[in-house]
PDB file of N, CA and C in Angstrom:
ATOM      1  N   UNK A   1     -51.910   5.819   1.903  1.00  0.00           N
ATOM      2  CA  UNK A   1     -51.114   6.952   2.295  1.00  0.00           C
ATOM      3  C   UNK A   1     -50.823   7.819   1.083  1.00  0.00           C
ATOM      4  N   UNK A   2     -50.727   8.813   1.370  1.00  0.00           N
ATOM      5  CA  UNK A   2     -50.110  10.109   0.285  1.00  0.00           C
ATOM      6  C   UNK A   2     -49.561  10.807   0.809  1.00  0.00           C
ATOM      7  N   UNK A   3     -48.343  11.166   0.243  1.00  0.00           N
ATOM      8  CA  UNK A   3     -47.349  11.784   0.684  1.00  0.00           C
ATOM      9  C   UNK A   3     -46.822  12.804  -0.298  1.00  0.00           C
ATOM     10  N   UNK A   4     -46.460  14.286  -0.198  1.00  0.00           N
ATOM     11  CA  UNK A   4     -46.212  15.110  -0.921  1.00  0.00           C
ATOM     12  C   UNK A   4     -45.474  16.328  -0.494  1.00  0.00           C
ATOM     13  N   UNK A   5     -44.657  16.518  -0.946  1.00  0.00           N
ATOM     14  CA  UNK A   5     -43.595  17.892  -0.662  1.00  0.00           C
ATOM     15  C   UNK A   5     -44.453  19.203  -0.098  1.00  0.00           C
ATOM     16  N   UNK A   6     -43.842  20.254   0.543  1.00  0.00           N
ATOM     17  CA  UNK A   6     -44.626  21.465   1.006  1.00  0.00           C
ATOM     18  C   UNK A   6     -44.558  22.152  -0.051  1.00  0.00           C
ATOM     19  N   UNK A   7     -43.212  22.278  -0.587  1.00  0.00           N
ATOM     20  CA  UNK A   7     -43.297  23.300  -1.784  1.00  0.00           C
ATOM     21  C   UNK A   7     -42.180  22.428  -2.840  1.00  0.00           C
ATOM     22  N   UNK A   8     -42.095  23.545  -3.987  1.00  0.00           N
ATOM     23  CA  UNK A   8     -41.568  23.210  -5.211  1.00  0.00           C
ATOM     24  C   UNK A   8     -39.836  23.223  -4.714  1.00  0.00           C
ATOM     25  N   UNK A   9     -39.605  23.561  -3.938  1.00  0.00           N
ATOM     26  CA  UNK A   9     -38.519  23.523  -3.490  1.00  0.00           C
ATOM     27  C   UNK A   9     -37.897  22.404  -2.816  1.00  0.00           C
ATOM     28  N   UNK A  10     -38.696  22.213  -2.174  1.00  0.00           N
ATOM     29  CA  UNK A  10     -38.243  20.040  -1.368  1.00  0.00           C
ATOM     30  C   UNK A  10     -38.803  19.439  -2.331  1.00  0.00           C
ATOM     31  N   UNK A  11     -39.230  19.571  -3.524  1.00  0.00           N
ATOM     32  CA  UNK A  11     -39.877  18.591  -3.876  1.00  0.00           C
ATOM     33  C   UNK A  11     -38.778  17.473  -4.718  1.00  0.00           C
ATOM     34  N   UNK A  12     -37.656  18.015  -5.428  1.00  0.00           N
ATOM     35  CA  UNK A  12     -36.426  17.338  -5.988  1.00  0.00           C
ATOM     36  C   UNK A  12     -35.997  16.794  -4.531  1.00  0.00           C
ATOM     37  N   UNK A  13     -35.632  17.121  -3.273  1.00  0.00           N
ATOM     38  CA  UNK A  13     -34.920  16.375  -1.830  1.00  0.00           C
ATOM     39  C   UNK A  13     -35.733  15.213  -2.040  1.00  0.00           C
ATOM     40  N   UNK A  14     -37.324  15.574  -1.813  1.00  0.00           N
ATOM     41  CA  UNK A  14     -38.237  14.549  -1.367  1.00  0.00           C
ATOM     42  C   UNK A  14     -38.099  13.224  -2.466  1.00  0.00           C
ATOM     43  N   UNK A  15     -37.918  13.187  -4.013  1.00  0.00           N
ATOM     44  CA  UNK A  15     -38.180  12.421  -4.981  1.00  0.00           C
ATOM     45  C   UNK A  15     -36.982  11.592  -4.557  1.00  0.00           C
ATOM     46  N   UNK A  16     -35.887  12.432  -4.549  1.00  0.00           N
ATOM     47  CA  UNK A  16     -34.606  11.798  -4.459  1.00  0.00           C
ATOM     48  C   UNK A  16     -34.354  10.876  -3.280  1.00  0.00           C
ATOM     49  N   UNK A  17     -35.368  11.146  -2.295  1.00  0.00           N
ATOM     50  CA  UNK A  17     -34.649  10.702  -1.134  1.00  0.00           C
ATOM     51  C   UNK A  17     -35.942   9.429  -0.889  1.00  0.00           C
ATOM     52  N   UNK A  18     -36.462   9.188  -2.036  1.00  0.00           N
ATOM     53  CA  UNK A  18     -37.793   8.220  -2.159  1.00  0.00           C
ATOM     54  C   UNK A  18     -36.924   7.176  -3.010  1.00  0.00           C
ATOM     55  N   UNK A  19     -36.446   7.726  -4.113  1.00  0.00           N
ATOM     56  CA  UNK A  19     -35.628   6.977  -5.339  1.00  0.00           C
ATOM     57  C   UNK A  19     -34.185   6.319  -4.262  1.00  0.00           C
ATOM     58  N   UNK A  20     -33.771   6.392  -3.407  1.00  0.00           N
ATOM     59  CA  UNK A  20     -32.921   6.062  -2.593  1.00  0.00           C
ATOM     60  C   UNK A  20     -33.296   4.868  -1.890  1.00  0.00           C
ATOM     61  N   UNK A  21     -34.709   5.010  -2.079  1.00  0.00           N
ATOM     62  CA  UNK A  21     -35.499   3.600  -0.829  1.00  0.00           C
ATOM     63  C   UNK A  21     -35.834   2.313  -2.043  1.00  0.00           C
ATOM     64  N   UNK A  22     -36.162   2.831  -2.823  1.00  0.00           N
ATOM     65  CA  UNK A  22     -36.620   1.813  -3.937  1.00  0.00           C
ATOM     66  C   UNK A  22     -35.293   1.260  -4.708  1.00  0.00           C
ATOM     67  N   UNK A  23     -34.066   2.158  -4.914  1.00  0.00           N
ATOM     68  CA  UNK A  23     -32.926   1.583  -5.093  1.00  0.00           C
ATOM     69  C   UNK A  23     -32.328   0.377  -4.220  1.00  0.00           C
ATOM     70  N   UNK A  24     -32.898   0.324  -2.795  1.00  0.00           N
ATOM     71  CA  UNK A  24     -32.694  -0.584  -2.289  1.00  0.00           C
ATOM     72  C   UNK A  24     -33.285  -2.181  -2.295  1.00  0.00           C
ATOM     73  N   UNK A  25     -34.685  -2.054  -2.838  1.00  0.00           N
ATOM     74  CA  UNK A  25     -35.255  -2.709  -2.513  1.00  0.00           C
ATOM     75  C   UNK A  25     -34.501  -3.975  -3.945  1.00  0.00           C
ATOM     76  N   UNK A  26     -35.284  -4.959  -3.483  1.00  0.00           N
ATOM     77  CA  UNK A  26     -35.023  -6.482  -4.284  1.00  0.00           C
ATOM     78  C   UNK A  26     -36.249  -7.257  -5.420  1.00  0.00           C
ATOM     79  N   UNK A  27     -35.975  -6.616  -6.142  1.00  0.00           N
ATOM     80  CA  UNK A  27     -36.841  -8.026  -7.187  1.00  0.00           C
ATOM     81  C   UNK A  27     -37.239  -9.446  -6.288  1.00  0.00           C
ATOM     82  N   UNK A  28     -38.229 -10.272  -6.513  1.00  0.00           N
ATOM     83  CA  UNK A  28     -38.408 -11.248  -5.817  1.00  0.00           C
ATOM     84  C   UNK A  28     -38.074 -12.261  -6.174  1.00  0.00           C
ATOM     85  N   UNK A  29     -37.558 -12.763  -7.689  1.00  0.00           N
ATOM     86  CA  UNK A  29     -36.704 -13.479  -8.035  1.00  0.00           C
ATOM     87  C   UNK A  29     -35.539 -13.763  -7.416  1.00  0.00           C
ATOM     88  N   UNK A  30     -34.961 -12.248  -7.330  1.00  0.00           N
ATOM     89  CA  UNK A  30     -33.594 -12.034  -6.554  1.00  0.00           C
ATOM     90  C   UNK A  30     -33.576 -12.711  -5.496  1.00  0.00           C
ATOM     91  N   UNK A  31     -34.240 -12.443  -4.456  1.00  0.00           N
ATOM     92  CA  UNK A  31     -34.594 -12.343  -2.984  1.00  0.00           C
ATOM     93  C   UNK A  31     -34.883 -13.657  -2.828  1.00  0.00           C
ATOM     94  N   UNK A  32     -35.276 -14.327  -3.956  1.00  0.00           N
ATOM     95  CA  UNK A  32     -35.685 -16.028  -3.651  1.00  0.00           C
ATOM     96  C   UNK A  32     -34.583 -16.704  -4.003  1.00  0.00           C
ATOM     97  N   UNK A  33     -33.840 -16.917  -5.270  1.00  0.00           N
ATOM     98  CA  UNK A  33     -32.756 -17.392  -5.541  1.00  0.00           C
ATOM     99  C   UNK A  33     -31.825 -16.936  -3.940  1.00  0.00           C
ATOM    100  N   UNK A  34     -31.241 -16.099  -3.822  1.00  0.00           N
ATOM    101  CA  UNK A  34     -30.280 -15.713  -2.783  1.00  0.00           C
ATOM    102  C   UNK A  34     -30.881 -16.666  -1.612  1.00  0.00           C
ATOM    103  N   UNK A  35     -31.581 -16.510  -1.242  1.00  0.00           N
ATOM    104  CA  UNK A  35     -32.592 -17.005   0.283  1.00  0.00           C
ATOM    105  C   UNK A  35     -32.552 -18.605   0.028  1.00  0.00           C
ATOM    106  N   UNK A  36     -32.770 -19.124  -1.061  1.00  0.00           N
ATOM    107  CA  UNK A  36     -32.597 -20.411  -1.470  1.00  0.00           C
ATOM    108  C   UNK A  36     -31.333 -20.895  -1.461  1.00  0.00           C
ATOM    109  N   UNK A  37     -30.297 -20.010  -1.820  1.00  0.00           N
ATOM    110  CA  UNK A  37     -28.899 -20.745  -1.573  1.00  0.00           C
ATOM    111  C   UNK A  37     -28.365 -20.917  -0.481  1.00  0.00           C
ATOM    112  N   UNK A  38     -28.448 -19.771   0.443  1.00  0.00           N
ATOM    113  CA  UNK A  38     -27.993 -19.885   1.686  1.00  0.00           C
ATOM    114  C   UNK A  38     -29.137 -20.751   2.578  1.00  0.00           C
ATOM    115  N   UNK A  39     -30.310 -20.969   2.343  1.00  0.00           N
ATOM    116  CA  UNK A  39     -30.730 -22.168   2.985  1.00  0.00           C
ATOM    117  C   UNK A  39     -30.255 -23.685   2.953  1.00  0.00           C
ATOM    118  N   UNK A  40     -29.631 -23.736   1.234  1.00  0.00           N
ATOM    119  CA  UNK A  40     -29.546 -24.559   1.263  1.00  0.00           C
ATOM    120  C   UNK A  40     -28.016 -25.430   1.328  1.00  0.00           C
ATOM    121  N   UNK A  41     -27.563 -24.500   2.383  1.00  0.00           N
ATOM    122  CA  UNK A  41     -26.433 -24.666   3.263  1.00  0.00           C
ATOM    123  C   UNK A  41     -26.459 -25.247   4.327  1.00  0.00           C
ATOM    124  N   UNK A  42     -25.290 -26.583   4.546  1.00  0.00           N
ATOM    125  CA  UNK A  42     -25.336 -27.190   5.731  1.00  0.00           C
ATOM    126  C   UNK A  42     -25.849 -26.575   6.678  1.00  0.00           C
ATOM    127  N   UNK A  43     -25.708 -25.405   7.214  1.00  0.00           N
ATOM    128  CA  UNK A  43     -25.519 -24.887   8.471  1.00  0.00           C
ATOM    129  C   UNK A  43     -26.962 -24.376   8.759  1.00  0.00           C
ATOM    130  N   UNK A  44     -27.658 -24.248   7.417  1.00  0.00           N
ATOM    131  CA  UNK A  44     -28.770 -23.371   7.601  1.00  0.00           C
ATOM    132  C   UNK A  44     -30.117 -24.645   7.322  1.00  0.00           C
ATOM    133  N   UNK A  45     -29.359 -25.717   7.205  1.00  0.00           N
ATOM    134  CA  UNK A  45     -30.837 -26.790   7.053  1.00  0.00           C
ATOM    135  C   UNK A  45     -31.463 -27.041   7.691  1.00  0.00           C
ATOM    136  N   UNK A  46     -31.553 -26.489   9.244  1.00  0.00           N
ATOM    137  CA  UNK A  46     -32.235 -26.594  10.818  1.00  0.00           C
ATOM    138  C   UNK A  46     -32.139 -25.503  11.197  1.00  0.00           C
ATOM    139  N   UNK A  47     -33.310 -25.386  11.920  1.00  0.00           N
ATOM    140  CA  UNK A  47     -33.785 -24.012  13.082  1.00  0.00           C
ATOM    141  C   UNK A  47     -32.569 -24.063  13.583  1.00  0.00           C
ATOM    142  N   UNK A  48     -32.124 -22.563  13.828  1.00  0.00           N
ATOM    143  CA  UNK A  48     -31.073 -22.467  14.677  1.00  0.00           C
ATOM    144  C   UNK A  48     -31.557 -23.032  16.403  1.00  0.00           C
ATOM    145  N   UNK A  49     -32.853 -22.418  16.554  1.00  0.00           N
ATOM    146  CA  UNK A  49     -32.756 -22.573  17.937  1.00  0.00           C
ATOM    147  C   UNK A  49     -33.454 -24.253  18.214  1.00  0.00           C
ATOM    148  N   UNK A  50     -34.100 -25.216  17.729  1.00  0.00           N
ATOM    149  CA  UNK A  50     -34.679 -26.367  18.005  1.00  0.00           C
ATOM    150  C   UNK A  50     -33.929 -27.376  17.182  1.00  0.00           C
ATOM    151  N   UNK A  51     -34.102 -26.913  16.213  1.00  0.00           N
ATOM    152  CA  UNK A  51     -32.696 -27.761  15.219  1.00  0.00           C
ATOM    153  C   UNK A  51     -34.013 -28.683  14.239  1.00  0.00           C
ATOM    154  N   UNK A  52     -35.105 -28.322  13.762  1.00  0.00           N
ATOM    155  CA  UNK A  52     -36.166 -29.071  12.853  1.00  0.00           C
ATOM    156  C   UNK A  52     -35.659 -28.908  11.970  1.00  0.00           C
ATOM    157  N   UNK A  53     -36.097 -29.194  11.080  1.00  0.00           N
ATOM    158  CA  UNK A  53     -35.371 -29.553   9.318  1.00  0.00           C
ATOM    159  C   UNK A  53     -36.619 -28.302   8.991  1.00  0.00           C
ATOM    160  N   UNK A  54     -35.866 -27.419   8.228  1.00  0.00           N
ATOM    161  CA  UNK A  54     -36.578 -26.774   6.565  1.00  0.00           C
ATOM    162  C   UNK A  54     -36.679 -25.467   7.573  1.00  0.00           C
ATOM    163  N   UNK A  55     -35.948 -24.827   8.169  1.00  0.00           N
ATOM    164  CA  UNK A  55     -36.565 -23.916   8.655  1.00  0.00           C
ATOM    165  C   UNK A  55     -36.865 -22.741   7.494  1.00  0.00           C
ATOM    166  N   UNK A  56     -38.140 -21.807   7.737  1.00  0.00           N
ATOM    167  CA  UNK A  56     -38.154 -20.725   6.459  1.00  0.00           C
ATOM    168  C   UNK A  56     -38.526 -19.385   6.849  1.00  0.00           C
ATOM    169  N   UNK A  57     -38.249 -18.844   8.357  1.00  0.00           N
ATOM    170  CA  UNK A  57     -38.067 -17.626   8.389  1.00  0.00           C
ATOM    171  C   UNK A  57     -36.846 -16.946   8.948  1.00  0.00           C
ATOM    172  N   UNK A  58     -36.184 -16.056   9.557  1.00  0.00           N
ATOM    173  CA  UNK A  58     -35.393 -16.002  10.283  1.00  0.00           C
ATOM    174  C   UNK A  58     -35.255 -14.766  11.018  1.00  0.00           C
ATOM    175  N   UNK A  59     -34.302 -14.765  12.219  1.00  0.00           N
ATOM    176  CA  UNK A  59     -34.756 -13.610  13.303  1.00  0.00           C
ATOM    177  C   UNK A  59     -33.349 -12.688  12.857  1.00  0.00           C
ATOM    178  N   UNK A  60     -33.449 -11.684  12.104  1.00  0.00           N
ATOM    179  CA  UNK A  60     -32.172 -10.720  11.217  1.00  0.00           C
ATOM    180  C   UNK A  60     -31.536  -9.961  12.697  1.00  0.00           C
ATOM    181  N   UNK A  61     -31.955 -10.080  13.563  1.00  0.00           N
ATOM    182  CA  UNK A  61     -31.201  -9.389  14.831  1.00  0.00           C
ATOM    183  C   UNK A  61     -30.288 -10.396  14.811  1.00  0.00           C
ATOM    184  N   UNK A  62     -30.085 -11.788  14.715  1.00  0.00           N
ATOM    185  CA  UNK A  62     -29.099 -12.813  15.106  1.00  0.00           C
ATOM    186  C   UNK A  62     -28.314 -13.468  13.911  1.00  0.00           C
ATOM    187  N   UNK A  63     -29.156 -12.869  12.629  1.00  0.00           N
ATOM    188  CA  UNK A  63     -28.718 -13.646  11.006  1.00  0.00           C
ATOM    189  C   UNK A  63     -29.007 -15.238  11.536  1.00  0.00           C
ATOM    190  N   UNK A  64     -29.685 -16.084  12.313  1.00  0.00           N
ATOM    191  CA  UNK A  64     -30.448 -16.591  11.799  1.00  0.00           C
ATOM    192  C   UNK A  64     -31.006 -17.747  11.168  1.00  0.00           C
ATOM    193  N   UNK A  65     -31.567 -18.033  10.600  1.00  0.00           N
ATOM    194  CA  UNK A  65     -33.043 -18.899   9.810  1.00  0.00           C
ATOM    195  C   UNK A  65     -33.575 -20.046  11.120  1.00  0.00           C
ATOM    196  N   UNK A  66     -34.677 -19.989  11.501  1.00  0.00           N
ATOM    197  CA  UNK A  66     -35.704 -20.212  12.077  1.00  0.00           C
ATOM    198  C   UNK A  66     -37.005 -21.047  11.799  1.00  0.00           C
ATOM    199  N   UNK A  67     -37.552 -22.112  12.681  1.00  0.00           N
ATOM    200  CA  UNK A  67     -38.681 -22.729  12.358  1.00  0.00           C
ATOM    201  C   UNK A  67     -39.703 -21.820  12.258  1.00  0.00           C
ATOM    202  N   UNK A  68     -41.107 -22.354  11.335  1.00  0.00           N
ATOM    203  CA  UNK A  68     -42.115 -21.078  12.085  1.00  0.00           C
ATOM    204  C   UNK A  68     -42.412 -21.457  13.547  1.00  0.00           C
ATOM    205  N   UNK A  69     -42.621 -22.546  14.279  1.00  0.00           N
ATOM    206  CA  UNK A  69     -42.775 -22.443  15.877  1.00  0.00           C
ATOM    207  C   UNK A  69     -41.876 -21.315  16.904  1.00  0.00           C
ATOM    208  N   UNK A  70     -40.707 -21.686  15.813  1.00  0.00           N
ATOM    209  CA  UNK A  70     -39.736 -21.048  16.970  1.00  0.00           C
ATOM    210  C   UNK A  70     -40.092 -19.387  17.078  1.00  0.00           C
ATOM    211  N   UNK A  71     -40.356 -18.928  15.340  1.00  0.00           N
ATOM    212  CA  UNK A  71     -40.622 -17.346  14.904  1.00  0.00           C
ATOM    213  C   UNK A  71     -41.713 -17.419  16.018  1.00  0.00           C
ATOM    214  N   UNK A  72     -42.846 -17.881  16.049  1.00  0.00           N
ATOM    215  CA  UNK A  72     -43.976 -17.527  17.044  1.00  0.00           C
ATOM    216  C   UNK A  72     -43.436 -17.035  18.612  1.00  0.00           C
ATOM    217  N   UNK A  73     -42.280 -18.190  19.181  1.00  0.00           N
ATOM    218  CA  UNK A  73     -41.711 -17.287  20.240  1.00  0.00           C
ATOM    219  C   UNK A  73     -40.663 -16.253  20.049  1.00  0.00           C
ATOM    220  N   UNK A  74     -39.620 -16.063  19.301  1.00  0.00           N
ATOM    221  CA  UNK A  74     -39.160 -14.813  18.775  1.00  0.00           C
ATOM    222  C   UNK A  74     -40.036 -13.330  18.827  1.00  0.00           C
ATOM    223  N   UNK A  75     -41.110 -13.860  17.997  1.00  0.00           N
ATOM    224  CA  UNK A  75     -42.582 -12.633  17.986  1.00  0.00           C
ATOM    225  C   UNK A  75     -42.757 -12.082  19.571  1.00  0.00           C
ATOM    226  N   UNK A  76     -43.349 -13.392  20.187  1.00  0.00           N
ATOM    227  CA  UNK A  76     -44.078 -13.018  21.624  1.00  0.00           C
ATOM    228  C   UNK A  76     -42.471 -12.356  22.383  1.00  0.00           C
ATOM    229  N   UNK A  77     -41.276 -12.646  22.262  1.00  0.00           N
ATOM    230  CA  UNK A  77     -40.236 -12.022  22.532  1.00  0.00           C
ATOM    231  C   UNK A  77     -40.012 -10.232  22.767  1.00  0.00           C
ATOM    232  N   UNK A  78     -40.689  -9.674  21.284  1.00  0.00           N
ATOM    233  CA  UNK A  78     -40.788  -8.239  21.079  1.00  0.00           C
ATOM    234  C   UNK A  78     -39.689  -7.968  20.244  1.00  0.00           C
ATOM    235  N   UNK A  79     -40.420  -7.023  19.636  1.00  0.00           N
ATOM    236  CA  UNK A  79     -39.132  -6.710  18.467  1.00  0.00           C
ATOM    237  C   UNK A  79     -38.121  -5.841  18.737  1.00  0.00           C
ATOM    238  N   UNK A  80     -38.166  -5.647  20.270  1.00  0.00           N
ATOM    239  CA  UNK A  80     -36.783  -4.652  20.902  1.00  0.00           C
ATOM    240  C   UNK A  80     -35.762  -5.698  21.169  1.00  0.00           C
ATOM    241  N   UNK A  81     -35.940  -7.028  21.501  1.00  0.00           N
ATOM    242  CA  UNK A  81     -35.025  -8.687  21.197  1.00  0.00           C
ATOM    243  C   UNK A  81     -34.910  -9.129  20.239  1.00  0.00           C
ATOM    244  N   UNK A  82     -35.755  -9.234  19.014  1.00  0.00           N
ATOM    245  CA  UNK A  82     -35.843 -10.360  18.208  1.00  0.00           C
ATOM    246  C   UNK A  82     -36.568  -9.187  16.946  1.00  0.00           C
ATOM    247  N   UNK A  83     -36.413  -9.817  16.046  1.00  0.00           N
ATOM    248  CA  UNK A  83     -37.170  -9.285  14.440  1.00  0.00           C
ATOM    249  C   UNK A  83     -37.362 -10.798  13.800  1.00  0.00           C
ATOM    250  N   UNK A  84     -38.594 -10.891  13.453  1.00  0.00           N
ATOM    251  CA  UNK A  84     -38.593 -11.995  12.473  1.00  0.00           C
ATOM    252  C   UNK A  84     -39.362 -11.736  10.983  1.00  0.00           C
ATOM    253  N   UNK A  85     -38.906 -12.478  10.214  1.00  0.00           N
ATOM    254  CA  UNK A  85     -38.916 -12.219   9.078  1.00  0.00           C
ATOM    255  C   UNK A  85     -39.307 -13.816   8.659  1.00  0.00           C
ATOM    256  N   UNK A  86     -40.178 -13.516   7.703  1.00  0.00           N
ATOM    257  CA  UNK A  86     -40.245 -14.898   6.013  1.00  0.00           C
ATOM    258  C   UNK A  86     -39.452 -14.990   5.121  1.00  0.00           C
ATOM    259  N   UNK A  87     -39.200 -16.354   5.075  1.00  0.00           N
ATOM    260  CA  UNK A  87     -38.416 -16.167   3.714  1.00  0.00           C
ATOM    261  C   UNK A  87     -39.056 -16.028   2.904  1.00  0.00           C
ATOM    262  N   UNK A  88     -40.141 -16.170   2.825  1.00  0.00           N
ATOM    263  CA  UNK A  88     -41.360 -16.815   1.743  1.00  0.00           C
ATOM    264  C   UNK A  88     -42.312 -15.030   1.347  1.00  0.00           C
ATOM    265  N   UNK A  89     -42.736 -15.541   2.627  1.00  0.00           N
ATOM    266  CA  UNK A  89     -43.716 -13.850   2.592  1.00  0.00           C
ATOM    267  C   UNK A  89     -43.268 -12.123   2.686  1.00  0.00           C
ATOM    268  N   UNK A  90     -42.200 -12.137   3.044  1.00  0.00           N
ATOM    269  CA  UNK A  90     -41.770 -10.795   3.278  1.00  0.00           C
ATOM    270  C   UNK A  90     -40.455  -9.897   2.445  1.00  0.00           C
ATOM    271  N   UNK A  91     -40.598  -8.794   2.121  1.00  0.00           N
ATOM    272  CA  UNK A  91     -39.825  -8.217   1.230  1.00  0.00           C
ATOM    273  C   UNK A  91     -38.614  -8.470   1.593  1.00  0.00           C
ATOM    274  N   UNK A  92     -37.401  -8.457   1.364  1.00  0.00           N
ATOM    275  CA  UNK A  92     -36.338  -8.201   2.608  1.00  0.00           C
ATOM    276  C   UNK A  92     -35.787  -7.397   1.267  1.00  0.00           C
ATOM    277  N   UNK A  93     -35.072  -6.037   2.105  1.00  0.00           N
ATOM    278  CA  UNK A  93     -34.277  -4.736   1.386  1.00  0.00           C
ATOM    279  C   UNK A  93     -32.747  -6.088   0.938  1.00  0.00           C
ATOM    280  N   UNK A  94     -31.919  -5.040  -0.239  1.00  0.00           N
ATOM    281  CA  UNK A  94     -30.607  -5.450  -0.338  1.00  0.00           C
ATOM    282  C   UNK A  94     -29.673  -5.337   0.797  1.00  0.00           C
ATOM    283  N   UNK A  95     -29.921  -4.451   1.358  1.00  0.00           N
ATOM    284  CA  UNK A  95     -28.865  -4.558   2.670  1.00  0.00           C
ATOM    285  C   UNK A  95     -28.636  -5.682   3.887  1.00  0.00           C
ATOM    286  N   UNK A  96     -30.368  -6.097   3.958  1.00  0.00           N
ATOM    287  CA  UNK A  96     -30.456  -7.223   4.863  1.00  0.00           C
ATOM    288  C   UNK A  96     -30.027  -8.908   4.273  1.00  0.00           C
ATOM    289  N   UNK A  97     -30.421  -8.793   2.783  1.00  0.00           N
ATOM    290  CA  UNK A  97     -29.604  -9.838   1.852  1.00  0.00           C
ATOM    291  C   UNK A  97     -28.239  -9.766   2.221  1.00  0.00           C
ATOM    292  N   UNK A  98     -27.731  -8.637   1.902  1.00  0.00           N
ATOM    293  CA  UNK A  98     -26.000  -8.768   2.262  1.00  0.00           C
ATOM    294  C   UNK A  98     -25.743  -9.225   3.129  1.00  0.00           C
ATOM    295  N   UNK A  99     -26.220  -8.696   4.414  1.00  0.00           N
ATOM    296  CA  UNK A  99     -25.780  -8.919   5.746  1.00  0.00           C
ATOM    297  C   UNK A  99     -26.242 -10.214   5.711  1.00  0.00           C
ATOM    298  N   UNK A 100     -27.091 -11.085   5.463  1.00  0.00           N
ATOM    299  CA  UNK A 100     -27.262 -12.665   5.716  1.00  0.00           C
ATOM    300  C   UNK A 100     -26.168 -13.380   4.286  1.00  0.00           C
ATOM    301  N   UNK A 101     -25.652 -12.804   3.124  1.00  0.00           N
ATOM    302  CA  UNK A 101     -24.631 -13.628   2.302  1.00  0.00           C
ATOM    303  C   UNK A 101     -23.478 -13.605   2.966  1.00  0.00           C
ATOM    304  N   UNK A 102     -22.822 -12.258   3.958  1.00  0.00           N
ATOM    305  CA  UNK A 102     -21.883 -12.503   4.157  1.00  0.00           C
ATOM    306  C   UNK A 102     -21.398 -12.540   5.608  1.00  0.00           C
ATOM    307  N   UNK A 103     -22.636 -13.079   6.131  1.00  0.00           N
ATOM    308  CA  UNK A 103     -22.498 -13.646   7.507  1.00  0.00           C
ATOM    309  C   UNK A 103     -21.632 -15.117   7.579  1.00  0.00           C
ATOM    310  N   UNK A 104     -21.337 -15.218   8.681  1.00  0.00           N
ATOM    311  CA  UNK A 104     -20.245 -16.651   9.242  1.00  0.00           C
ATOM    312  C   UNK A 104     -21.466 -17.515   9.530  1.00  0.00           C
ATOM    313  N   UNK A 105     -22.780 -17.965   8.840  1.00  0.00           N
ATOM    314  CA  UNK A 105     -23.975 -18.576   9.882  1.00  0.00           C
ATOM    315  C   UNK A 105     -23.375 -19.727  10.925  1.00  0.00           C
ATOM    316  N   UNK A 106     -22.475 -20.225  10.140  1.00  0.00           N
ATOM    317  CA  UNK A 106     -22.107 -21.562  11.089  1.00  0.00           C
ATOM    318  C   UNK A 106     -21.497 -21.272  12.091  1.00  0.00           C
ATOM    319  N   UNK A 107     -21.214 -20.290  12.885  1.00  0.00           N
ATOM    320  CA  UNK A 107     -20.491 -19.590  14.009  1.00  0.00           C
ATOM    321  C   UNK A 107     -21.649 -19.629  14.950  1.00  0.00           C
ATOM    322  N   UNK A 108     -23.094 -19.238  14.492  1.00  0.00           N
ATOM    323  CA  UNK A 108     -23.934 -19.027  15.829  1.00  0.00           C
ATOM    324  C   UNK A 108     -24.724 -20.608  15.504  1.00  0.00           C
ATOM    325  N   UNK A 109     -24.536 -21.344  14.817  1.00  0.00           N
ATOM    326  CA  UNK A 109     -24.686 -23.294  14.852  1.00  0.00           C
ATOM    327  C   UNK A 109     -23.967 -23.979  15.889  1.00  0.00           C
ATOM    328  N   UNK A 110     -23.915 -23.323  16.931  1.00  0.00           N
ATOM    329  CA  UNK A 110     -22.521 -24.001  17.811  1.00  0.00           C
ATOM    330  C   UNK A 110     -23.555 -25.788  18.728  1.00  0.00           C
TER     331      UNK A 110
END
């Protein structure tokens, strides 16, 4: 893809409003340490929905963490129900980090 302003005039909106997306994003160090701690929380040591040990993706519509079996039905679900995500393979922005540090997980462990 390439992407480029019409004129010299959007072209400071356009940079700025690019530098806004990448401000968000996470180092993968980051994103692994964080993802590693809160896994390795009582609450989060089993699929929410089957209850297997080690789950490593999770469905961010519900905050979450998930077997991969279970992600496979989440998927076939549609992503207008469900979003699934890797812990392993996929970027996740700072905002979606937050929202899983300062979630209650053990509330939807019922």
């Amino acid at each position: 893809f390439f992407f480029q302003a019409e004129d010299g005039i959007r072209d400071p909106l356009w940079s700025r409003g690019l530098g806004d997306v990448y401000k968000r994003q996470v180092n993968t160090f980051t994103q692994t340490s964080i993802l590693n701690t809160l896994l390795a929380l009582q609450q989060n040591k089993r699929c929410a929905d089957c209850k297997s040990l080690g789950p490593l993706w999770a469905s961010t519509n519900f905050g979450t963490f998930i077997c991969i079996s279970c992600s496979g039905y989440h998927r076939k679900l549609g992503t207008h129900v469900t979003k699934v995500r890797s812990v392993n393979l996929d970027k996740w922005t700072q905002d979606l980090l937050d929202i899983y540090k300062n979630m209650n997980l053990s509330l939807i462990h019922i």
